[in-house]
C-alpha atoms as a PDB file:
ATOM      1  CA  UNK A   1     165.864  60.834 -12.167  1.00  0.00           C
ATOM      2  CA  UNK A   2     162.358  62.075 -11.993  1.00  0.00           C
ATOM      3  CA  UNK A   3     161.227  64.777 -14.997  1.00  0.00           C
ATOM      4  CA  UNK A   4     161.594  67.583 -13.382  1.00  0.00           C
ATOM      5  CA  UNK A   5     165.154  67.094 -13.390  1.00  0.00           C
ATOM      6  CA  UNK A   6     165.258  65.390 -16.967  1.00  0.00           C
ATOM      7  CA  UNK A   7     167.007  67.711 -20.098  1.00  0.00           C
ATOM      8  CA  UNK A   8     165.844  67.682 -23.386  1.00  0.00           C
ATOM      9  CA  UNK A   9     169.025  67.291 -25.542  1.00  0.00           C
ATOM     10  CA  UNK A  10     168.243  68.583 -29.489  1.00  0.00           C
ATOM     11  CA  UNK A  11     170.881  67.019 -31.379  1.00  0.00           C
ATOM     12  CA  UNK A  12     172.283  68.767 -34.798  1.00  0.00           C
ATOM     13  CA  UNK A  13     173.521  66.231 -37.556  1.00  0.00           C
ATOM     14  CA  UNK A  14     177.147  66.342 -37.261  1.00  0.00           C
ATOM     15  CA  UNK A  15     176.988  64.710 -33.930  1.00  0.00           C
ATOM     16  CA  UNK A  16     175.257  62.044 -35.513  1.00  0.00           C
ATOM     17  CA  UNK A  17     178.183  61.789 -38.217  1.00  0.00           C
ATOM     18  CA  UNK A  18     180.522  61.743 -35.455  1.00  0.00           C
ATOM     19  CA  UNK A  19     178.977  59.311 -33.200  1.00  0.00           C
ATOM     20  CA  UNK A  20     176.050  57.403 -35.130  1.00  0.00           C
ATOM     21  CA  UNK A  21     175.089  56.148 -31.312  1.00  0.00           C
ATOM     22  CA  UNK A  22     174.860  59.566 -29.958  1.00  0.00           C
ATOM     23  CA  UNK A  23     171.048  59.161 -29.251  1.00  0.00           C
ATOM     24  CA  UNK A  24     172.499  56.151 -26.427  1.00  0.00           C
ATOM     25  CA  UNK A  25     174.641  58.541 -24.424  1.00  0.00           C
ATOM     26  CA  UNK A  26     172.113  60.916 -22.996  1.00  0.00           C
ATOM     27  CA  UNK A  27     171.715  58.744 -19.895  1.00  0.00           C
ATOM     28  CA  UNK A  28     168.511  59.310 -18.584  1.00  0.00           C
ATOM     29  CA  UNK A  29     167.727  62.431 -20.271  1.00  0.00           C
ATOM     30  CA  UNK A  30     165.558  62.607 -23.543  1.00  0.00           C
ATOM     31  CA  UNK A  31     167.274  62.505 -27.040  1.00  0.00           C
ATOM     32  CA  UNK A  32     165.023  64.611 -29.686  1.00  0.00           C
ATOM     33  CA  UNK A  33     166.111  64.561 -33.667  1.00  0.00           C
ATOM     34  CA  UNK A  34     163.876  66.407 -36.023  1.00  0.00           C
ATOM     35  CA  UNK A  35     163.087  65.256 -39.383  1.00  0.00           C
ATOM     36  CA  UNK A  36     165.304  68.011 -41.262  1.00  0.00           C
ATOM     37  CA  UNK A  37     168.316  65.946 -39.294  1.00  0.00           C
ATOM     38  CA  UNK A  38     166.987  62.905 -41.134  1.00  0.00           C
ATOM     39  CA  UNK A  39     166.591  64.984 -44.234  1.00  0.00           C
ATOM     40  CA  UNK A  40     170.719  65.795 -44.205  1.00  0.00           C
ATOM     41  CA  UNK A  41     171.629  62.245 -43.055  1.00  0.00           C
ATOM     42  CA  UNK A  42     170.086  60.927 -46.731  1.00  0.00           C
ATOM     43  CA  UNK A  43     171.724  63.247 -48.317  1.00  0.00           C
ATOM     44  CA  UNK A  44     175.263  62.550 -46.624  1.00  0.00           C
ATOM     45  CA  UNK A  45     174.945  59.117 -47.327  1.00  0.00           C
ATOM     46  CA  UNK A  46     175.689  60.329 -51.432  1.00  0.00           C
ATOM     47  CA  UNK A  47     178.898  61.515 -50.087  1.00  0.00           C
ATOM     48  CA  UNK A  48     182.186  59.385 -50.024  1.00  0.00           C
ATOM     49  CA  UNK A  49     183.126  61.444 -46.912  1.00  0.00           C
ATOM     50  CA  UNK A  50     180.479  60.935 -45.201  1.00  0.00           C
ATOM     51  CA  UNK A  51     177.881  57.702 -46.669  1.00  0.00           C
ATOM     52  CA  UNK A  52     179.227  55.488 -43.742  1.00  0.00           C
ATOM     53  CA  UNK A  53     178.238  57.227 -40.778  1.00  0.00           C
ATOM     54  CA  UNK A  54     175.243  58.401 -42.409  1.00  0.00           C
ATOM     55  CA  UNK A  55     173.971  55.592 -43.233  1.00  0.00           C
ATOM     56  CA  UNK A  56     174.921  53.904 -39.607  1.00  0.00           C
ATOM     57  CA  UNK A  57     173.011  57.047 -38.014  1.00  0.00           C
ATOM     58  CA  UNK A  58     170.007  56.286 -40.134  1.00  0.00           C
ATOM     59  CA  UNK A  59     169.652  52.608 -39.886  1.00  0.00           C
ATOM     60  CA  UNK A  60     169.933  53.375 -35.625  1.00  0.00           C
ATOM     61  CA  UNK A  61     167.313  55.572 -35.822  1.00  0.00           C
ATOM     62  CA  UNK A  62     165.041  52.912 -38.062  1.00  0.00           C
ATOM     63  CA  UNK A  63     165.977  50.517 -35.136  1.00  0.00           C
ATOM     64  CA  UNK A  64     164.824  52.829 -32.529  1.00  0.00           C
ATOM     65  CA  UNK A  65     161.503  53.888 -34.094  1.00  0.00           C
ATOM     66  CA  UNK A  66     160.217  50.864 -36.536  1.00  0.00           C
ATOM     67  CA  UNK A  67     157.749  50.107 -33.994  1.00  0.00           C
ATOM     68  CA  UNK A  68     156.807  53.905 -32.742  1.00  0.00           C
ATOM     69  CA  UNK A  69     154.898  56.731 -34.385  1.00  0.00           C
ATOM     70  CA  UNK A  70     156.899  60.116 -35.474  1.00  0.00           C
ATOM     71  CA  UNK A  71     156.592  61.983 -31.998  1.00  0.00           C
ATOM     72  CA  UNK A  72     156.003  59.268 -30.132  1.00  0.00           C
ATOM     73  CA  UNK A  73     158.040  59.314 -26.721  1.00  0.00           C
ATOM     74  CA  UNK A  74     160.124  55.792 -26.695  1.00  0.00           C
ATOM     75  CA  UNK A  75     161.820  54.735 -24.085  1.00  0.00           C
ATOM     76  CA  UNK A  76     165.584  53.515 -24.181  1.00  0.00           C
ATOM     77  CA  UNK A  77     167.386  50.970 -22.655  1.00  0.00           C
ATOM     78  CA  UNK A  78     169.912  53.395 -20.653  1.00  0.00           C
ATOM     79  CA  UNK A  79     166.998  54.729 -18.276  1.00  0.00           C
ATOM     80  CA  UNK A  80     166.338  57.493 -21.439  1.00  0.00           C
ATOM     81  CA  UNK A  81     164.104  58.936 -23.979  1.00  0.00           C
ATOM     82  CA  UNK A  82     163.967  59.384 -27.056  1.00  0.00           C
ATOM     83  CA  UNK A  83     161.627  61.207 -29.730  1.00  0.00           C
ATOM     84  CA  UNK A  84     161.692  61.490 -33.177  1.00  0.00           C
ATOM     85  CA  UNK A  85     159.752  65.100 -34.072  1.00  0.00           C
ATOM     86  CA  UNK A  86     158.058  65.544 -37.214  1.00  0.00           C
ATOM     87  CA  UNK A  87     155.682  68.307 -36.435  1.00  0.00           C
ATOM     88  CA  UNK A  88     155.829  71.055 -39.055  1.00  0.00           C
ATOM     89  CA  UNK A  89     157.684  74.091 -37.165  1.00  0.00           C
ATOM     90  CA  UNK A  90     156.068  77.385 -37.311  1.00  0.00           C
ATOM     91  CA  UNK A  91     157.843  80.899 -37.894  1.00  0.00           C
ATOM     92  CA  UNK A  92     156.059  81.630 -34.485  1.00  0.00           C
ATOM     93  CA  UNK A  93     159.019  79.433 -32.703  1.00  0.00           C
ATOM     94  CA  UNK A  94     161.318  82.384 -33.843  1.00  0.00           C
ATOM     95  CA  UNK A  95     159.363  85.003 -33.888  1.00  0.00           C
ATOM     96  CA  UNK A  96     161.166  88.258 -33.098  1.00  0.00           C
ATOM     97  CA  UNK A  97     164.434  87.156 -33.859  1.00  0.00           C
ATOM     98  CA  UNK A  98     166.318  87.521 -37.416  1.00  0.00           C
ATOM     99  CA  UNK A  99     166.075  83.840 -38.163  1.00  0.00           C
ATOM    100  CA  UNK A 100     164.332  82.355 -41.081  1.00  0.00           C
ATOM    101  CA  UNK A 101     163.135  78.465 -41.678  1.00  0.00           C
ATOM    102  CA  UNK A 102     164.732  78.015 -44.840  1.00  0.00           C
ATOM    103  CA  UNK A 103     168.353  76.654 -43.419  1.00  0.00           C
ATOM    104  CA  UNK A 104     168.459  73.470 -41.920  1.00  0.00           C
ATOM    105  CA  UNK A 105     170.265  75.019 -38.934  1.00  0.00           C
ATOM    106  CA  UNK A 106     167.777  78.108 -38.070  1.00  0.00           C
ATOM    107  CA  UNK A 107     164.724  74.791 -37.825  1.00  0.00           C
ATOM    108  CA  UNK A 108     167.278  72.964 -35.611  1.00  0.00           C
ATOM    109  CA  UNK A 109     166.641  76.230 -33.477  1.00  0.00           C
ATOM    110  CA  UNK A 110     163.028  76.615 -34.052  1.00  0.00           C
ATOM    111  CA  UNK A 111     162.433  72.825 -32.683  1.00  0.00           C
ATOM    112  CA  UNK A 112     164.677  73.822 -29.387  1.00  0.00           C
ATOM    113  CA  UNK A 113     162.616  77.086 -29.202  1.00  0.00           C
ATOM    114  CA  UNK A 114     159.432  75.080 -29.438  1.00  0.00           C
ATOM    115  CA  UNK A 115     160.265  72.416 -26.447  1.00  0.00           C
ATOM    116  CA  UNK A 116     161.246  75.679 -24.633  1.00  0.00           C
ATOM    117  CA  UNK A 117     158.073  76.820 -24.548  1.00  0.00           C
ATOM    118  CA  UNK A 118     156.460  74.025 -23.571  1.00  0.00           C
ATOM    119  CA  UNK A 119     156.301  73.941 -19.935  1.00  0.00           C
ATOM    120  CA  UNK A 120     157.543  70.793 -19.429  1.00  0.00           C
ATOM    121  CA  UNK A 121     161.049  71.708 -20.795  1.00  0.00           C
ATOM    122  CA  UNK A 122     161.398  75.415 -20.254  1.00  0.00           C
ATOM    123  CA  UNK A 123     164.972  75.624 -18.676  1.00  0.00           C
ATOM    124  CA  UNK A 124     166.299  72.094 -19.508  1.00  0.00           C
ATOM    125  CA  UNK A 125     166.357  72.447 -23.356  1.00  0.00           C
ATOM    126  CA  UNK A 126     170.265  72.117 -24.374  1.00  0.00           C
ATOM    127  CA  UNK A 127     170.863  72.256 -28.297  1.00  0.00           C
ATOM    128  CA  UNK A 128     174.080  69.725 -28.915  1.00  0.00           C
ATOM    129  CA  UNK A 129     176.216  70.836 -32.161  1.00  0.00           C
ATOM    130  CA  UNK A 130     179.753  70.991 -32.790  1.00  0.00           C
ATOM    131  CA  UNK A 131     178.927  74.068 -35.410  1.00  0.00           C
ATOM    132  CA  UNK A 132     180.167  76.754 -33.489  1.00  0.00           C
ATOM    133  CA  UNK A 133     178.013  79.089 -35.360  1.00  0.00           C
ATOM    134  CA  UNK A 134     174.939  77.345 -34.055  1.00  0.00           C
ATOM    135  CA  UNK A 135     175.695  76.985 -30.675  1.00  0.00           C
ATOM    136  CA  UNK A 136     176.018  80.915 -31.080  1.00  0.00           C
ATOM    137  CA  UNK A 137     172.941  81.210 -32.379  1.00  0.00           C
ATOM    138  CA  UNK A 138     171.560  79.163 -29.517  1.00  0.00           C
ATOM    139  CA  UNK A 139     172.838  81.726 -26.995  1.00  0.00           C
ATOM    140  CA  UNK A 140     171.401  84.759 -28.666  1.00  0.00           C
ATOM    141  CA  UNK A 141     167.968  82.873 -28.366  1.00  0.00           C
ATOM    142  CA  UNK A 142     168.552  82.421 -24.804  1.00  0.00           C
ATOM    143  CA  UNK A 143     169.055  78.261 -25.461  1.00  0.00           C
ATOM    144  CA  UNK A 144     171.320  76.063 -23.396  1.00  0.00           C
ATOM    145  CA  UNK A 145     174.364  74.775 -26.324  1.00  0.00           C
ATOM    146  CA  UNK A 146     177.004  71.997 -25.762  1.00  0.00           C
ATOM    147  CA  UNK A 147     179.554  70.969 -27.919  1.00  0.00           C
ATOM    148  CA  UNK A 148     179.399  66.866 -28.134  1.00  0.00           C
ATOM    149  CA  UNK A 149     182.823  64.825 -27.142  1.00  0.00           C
ATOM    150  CA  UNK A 150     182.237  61.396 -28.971  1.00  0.00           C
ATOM    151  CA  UNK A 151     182.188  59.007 -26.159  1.00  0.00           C
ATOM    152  CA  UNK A 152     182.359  55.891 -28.458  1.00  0.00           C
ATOM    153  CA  UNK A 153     184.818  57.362 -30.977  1.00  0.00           C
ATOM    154  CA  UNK A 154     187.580  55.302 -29.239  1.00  0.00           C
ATOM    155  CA  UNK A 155     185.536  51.797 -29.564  1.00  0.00           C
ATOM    156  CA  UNK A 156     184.672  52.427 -33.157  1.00  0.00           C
ATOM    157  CA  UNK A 157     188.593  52.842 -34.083  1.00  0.00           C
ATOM    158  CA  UNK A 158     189.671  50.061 -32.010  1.00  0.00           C
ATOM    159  CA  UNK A 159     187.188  47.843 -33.833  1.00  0.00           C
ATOM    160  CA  UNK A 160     187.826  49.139 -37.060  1.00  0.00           C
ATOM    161  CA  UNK A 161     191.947  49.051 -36.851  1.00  0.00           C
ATOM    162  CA  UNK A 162     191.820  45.212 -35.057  1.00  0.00           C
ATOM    163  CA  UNK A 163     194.807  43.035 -36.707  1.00  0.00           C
ATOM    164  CA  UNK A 164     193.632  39.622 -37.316  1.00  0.00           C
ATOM    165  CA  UNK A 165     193.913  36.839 -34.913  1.00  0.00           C
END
């Protein structure tokens, strides 16, 4: 697929929690997580609910970028991208609308509005949450928003719920 036609998929947390290897499904399309997403994975690893996946998200994400710089682009082995964004985000990425950067959710935004702006991205940016209430948000900023069907949710309770030979 050549760039023009490549989407830039923003993913929020709780896909991450659902499918720790989300970033793998984008097919040729580039995979961005921002640092606040890594910020709420270690936290959810302290949780009973929630300490698995978090900590299988995390350590896939170590895997991906051990040998890459934050914001370095790094290719995957489906044919995809994937990037890793630790720029600081400015209040100018929302600017005019009644969001502010102190919930994780409104800088999940503010990244998406940033790659929309850039002209290499400006009508391929999709913002993937299963938070309704974000993907709402994502239409009032004029943002692409999918909800995210865990592809490898089967394979992960098959393996998990084996009987013993």
């Amino acid at each position: 697929m050549s760039g023009a036609n490549r989407k830039l998929f923003i993913l929020d947390t709780n896909i991450l929690l659902v499918d720790p290897d989300a970033v793998d499904n984008f097919e040729e399309h580039t995979v961005v997580l921002s640092m606040t997403v890594l910020e709420e994975l270690d936290g959810l690893k302290k949780r009973a609910s929630t300490k698995f996946e978090a900590r299988m998200a995390i350590n896939q994400i170590l895997e991906l970028t051990t040998r890459h710089r934050p914001g370095e682009t790094i290719n995957l082995k489906n044919g995809g991208q994937f990037i890793l964004d630790a720029d600081e985000l400015k209040s100018r990425n929302v600017k005019g609308f009644d969001l502010t950067l102190d919930k994780a959710d409104n800088r999940l935004l503010a990244l998406a509005m940033k790659y929309k702006s850039d002209d290499q991205y400006p009508d391929r940016v999709v913002v993937v949450s299963n938070d309704t209430a974000v993907r709402l948000k994502a239409h009032a900023l004029g943002l692409a928003s999918e909800e995210y069907e865990a592809v490898n949710y089967q394979r992960h309770v098959e393996e998990l719920y084996t009987e013993p030979r």
